[in-house]
PDB file of N, CA and C in Angstrom:
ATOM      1  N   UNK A   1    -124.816  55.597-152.258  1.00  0.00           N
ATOM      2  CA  UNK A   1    -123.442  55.948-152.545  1.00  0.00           C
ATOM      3  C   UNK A   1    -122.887  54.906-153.512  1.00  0.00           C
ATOM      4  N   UNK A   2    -122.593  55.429-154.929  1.00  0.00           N
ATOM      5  CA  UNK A   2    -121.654  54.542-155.656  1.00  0.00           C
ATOM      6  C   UNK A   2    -120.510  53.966-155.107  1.00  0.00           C
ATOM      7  N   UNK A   3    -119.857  53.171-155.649  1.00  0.00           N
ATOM      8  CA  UNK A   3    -118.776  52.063-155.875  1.00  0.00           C
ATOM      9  C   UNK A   3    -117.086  53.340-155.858  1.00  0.00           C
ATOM     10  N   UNK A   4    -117.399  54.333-157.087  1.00  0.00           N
ATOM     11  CA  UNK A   4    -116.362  55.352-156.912  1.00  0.00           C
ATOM     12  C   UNK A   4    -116.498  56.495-156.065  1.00  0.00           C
ATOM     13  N   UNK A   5    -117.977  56.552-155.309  1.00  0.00           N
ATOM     14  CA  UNK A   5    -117.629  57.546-154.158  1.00  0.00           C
ATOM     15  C   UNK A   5    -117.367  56.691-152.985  1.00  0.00           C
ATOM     16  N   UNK A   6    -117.397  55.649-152.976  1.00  0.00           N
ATOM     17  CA  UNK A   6    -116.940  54.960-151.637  1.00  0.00           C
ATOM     18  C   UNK A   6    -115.437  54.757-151.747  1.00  0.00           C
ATOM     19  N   UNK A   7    -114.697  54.916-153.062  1.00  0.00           N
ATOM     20  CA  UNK A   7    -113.889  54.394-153.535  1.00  0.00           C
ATOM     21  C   UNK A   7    -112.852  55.881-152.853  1.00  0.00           C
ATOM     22  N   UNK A   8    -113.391  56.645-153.172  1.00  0.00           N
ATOM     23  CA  UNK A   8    -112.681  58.113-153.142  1.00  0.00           C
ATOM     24  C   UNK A   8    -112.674  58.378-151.712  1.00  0.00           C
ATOM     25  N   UNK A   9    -113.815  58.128-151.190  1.00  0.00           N
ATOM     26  CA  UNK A   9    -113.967  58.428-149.537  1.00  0.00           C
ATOM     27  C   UNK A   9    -113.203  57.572-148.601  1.00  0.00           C
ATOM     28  N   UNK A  10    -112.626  56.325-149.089  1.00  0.00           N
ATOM     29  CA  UNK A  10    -111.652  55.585-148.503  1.00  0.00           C
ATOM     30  C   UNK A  10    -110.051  56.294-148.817  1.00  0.00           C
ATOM     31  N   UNK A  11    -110.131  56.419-149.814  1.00  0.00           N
ATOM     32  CA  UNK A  11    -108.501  57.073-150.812  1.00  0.00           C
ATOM     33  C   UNK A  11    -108.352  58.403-149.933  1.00  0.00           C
ATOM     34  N   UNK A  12    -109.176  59.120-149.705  1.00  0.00           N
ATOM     35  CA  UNK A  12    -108.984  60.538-150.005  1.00  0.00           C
ATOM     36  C   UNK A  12    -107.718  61.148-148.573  1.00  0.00           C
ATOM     37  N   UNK A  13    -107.720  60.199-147.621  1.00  0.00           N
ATOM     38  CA  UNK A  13    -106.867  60.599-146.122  1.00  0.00           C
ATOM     39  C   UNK A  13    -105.161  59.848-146.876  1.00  0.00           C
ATOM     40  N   UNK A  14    -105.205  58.892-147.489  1.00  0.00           N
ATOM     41  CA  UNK A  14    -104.069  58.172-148.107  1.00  0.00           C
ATOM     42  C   UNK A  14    -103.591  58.851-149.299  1.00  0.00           C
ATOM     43  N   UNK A  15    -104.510  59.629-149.909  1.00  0.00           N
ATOM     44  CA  UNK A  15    -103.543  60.916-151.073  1.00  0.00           C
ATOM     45  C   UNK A  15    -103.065  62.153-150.288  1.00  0.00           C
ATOM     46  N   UNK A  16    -103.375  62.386-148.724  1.00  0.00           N
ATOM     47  CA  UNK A  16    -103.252  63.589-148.177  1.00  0.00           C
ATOM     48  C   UNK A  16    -101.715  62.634-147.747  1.00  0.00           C
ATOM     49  N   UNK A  17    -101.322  62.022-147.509  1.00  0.00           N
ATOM     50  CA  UNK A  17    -100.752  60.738-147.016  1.00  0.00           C
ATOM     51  C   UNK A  17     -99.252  61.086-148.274  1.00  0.00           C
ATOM     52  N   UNK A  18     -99.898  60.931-149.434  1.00  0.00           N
ATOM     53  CA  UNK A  18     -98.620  60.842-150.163  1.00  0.00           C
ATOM     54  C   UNK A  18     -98.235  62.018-150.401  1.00  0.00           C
ATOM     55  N   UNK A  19     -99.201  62.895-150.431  1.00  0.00           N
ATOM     56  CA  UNK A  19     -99.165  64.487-151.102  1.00  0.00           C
ATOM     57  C   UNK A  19     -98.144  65.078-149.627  1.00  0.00           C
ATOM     58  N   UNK A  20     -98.402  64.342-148.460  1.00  0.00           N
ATOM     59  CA  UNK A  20     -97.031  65.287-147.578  1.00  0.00           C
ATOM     60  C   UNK A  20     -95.677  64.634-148.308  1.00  0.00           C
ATOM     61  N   UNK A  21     -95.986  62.953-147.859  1.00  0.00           N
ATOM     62  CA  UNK A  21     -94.491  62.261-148.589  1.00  0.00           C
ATOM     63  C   UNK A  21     -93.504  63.102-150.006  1.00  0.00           C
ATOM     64  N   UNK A  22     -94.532  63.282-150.840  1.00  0.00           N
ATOM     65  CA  UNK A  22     -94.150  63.801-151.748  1.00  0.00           C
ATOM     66  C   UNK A  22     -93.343  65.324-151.697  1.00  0.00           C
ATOM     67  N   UNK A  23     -93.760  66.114-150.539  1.00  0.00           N
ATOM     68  CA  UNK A  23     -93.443  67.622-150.547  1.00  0.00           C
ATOM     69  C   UNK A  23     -92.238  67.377-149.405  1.00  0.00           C
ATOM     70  N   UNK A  24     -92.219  66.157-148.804  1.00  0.00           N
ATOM     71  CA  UNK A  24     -91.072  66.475-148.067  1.00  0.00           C
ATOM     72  C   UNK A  24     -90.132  65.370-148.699  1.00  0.00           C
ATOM     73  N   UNK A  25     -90.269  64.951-149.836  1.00  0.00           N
ATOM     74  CA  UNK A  25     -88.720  63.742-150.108  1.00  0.00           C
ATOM     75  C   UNK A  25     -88.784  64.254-151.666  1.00  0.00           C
ATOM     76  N   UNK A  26     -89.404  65.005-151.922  1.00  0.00           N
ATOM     77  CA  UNK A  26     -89.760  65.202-153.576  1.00  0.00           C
ATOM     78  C   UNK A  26     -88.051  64.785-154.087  1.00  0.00           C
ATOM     79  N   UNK A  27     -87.052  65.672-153.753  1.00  0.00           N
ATOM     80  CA  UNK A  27     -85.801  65.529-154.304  1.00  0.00           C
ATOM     81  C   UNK A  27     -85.124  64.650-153.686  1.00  0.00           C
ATOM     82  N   UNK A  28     -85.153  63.302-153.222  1.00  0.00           N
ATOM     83  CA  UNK A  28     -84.930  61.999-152.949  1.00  0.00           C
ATOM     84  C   UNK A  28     -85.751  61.509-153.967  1.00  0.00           C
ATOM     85  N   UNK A  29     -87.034  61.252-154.399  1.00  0.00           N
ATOM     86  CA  UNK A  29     -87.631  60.817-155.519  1.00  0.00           C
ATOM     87  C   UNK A  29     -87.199  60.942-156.354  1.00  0.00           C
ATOM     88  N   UNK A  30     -87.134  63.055-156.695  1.00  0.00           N
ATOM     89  CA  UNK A  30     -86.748  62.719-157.840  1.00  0.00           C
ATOM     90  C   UNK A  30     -85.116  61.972-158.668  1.00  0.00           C
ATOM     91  N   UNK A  31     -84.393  61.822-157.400  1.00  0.00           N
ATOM     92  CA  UNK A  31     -82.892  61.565-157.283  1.00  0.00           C
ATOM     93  C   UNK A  31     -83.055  59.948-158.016  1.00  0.00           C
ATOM     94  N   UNK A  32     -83.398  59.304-156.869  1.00  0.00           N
ATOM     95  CA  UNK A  32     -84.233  57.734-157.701  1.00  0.00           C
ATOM     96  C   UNK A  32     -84.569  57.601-158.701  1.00  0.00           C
ATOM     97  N   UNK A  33     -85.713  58.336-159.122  1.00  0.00           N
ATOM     98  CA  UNK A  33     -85.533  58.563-160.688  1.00  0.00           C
ATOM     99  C   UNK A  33     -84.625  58.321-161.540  1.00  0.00           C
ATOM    100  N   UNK A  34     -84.149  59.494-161.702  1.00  0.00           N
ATOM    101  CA  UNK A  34     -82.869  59.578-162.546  1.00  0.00           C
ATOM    102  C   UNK A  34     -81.757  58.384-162.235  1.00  0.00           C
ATOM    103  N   UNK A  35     -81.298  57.977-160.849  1.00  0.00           N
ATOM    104  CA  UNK A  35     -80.849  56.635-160.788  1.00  0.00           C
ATOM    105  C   UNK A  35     -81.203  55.504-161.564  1.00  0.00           C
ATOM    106  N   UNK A  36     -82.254  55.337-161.287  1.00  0.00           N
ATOM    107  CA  UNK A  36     -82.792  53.738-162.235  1.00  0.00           C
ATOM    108  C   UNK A  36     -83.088  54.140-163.378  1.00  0.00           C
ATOM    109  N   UNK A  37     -83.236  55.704-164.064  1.00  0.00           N
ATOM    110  CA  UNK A  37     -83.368  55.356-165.573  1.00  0.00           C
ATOM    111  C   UNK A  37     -82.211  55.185-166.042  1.00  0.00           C
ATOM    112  N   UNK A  38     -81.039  55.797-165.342  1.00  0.00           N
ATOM    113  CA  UNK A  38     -79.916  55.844-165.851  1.00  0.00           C
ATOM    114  C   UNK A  38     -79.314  54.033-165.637  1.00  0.00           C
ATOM    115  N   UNK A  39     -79.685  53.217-164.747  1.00  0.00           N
ATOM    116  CA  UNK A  39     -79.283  51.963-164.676  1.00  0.00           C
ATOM    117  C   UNK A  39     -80.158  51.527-165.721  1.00  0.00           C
ATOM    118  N   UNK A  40     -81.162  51.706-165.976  1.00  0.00           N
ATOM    119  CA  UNK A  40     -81.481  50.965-166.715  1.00  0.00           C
ATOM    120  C   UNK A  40     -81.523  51.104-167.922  1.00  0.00           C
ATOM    121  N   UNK A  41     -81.213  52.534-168.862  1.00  0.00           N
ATOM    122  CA  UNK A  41     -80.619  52.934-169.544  1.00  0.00           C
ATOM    123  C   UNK A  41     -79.289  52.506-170.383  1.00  0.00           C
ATOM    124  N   UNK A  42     -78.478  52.451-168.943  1.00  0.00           N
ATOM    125  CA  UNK A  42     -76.796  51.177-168.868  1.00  0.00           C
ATOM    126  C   UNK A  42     -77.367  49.417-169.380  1.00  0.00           C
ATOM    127  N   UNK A  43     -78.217  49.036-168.556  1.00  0.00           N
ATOM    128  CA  UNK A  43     -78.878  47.880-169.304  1.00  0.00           C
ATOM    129  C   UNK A  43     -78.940  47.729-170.408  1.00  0.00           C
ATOM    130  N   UNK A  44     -79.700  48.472-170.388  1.00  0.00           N
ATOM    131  CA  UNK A  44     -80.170  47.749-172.252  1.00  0.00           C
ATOM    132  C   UNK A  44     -79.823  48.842-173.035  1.00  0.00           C
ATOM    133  N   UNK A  45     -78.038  48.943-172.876  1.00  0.00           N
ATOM    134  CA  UNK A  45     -77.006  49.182-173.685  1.00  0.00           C
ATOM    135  C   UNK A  45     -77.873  50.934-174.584  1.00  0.00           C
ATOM    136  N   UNK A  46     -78.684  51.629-173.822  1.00  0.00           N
ATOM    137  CA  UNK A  46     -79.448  52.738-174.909  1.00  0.00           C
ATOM    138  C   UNK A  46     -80.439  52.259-176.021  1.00  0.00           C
ATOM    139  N   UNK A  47     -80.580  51.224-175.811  1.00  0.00           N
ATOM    140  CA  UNK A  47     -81.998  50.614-177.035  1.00  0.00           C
ATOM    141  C   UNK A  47     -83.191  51.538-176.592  1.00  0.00           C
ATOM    142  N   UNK A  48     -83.048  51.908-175.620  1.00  0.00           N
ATOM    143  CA  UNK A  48     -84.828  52.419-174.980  1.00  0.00           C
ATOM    144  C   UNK A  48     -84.381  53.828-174.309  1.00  0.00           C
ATOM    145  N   UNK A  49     -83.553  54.317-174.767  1.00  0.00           N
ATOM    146  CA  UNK A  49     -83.340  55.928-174.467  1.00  0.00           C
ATOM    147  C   UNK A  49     -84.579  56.752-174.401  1.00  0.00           C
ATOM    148  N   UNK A  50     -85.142  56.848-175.349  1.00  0.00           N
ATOM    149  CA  UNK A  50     -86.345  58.075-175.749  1.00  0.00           C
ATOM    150  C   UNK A  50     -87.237  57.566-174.649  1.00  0.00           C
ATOM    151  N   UNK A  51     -87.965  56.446-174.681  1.00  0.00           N
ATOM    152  CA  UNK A  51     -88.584  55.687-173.761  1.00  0.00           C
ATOM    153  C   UNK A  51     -88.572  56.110-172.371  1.00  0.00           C
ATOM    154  N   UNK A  52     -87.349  55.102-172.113  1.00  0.00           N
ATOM    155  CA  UNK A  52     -86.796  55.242-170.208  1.00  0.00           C
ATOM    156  C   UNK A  52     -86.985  57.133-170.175  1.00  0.00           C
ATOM    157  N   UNK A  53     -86.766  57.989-171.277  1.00  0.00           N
ATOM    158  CA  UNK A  53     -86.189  59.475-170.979  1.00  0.00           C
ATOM    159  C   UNK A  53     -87.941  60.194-170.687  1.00  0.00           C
ATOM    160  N   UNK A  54     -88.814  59.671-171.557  1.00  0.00           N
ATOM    161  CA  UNK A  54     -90.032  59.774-171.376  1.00  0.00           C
ATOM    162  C   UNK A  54     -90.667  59.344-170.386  1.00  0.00           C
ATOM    163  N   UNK A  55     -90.605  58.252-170.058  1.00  0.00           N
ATOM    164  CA  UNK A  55     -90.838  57.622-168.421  1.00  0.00           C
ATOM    165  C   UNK A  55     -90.685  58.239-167.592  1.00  0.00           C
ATOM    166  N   UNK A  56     -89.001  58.613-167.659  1.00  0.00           N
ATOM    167  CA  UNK A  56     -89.276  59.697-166.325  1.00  0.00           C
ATOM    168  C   UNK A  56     -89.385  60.896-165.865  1.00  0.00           C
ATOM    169  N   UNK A  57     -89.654  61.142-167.308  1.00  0.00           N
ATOM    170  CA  UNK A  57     -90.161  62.751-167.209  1.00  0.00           C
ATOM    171  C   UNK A  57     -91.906  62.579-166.799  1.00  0.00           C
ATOM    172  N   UNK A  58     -92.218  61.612-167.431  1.00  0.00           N
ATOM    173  CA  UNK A  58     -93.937  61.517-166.476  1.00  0.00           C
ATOM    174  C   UNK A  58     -94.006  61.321-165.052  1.00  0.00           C
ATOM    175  N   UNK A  59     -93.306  60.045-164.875  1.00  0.00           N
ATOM    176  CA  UNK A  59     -92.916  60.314-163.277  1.00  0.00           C
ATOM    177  C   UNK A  59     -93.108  61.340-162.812  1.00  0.00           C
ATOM    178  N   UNK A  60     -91.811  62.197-162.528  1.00  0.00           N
ATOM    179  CA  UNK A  60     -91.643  63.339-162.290  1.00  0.00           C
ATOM    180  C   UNK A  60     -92.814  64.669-162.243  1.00  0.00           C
ATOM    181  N   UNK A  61     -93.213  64.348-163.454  1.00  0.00           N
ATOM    182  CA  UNK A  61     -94.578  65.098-163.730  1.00  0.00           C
ATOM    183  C   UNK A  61     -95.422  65.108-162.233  1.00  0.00           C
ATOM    184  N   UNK A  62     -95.647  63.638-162.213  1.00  0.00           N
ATOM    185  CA  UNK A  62     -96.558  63.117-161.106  1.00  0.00           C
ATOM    186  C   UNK A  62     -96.234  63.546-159.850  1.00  0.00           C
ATOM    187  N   UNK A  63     -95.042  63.159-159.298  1.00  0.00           N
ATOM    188  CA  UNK A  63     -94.886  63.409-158.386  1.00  0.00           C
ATOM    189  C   UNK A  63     -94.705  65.325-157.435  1.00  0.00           C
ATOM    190  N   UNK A  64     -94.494  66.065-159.082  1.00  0.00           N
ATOM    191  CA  UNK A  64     -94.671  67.360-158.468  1.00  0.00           C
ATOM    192  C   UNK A  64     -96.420  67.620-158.916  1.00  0.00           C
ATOM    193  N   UNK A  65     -96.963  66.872-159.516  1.00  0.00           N
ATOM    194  CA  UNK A  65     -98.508  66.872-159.154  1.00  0.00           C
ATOM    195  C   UNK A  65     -98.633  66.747-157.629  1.00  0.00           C
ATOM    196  N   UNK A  66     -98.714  65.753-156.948  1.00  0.00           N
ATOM    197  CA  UNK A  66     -98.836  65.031-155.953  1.00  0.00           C
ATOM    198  C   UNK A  66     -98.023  65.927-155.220  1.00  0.00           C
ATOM    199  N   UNK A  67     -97.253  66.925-155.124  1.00  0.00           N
ATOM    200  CA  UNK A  67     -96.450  67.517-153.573  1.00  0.00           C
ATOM    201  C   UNK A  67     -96.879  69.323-153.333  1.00  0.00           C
ATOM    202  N   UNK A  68     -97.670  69.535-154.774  1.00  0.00           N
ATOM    203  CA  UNK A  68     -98.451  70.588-154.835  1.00  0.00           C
ATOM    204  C   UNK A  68    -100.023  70.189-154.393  1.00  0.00           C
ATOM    205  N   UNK A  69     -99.859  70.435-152.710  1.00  0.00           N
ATOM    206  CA  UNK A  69    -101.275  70.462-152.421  1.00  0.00           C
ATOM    207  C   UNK A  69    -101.988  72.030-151.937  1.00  0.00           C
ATOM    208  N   UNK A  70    -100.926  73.251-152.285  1.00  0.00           N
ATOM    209  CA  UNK A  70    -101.458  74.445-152.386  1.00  0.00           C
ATOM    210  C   UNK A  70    -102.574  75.040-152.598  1.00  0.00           C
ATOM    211  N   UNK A  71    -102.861  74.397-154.128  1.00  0.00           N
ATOM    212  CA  UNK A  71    -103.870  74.482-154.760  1.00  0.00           C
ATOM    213  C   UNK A  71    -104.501  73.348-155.702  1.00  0.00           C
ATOM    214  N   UNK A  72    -105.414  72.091-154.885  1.00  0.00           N
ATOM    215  CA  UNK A  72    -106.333  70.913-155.604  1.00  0.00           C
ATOM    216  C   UNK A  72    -106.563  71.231-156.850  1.00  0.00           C
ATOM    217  N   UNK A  73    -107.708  72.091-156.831  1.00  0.00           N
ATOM    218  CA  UNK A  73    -108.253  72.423-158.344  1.00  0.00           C
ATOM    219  C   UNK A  73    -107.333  72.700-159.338  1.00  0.00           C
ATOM    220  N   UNK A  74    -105.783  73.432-159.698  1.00  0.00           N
ATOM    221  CA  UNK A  74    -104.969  73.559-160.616  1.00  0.00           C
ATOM    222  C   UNK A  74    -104.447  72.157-160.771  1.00  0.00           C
ATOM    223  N   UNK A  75    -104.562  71.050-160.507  1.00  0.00           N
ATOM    224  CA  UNK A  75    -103.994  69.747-160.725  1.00  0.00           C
ATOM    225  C   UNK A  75    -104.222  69.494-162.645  1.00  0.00           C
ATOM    226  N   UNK A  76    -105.222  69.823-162.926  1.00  0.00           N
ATOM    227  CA  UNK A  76    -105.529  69.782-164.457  1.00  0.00           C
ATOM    228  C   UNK A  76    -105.441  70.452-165.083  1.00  0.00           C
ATOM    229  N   UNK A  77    -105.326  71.426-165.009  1.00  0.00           N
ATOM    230  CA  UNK A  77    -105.425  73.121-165.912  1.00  0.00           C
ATOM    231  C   UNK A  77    -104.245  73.064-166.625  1.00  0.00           C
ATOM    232  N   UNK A  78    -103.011  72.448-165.964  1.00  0.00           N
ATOM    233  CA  UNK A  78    -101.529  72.462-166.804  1.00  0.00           C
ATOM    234  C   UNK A  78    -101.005  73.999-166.300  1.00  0.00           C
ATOM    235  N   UNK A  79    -101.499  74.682-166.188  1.00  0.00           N
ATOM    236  CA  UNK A  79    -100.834  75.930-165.529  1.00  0.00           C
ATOM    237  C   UNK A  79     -99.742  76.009-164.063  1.00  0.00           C
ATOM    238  N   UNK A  80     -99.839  74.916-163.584  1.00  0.00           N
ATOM    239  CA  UNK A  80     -98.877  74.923-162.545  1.00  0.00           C
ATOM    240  C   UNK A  80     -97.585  75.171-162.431  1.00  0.00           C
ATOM    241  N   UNK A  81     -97.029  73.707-162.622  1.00  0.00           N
ATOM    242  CA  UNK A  81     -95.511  73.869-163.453  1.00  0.00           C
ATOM    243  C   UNK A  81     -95.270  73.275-164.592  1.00  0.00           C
ATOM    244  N   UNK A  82     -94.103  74.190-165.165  1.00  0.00           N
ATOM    245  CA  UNK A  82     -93.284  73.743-166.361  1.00  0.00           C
ATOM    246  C   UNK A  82     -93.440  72.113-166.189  1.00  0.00           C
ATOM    247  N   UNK A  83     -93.128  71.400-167.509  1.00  0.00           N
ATOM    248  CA  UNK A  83     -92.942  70.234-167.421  1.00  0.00           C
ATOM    249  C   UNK A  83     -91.458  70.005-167.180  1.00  0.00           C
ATOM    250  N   UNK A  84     -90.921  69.063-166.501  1.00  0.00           N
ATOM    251  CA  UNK A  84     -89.455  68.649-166.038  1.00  0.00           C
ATOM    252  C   UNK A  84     -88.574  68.188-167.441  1.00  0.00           C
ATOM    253  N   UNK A  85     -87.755  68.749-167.463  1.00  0.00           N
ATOM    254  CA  UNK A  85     -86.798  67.843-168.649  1.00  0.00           C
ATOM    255  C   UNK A  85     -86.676  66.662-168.501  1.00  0.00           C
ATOM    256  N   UNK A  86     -85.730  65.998-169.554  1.00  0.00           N
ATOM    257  CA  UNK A  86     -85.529  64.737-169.754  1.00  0.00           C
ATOM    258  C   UNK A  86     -84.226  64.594-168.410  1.00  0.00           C
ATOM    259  N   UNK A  87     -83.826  63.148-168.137  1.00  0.00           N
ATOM    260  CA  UNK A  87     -83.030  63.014-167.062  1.00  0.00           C
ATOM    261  C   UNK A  87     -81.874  63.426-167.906  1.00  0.00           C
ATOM    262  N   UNK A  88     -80.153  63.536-167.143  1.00  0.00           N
ATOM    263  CA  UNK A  88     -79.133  63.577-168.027  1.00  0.00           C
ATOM    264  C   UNK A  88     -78.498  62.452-168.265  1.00  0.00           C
ATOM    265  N   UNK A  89     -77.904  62.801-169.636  1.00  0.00           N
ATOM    266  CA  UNK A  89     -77.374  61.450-170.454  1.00  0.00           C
ATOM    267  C   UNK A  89     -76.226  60.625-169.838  1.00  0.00           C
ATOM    268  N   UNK A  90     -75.676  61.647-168.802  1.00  0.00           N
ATOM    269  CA  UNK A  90     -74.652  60.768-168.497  1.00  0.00           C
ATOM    270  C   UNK A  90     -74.446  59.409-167.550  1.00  0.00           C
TER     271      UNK A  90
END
């Protein structure tokens, strides 16, 4: 047994682990989100708009990766869901 199947066979009960976390707080996450980009956004006065706005649209990405455990195998295909917009400006 390799190094990454031992690696996976340890992981694999701790992604079942986040993949509930994720389906039951998804919109508390994603709420956080949008909180700290928007603080941090306020920080640094909009220098890093596109950035922070890109950030957390990957986030986001991830985390409705991670709360769709319906179906494993569609995790890559991109067919799942839409990608999430950018947070709002205000």
């Amino acid at each position: 047994m390799g190094l990454m199947d031992n690696l996976k066979a340890k992981l694999g009960p701790a992604k079942g682990k986040v993949s509930d976390l994720a389906q039951q707080h998804g919109d508390k996450i994603q709420h956080g989100l949008d909180k700290a980009a928007k603080t941090v956004d306020q920080r640094t006065k909009g220098k890093y708009s596109d950035r922070i706005q890109t950030g957390t649209g990957k986030a986001k990405d991830a985390v409705d990766r991670l709360a769709q455990k319906d179906d494993p195998g569609s995790a890559g295909t991109g067919g799942a869901t839409p990608p999430a917009g950018p947070p709002p400006a205000s």
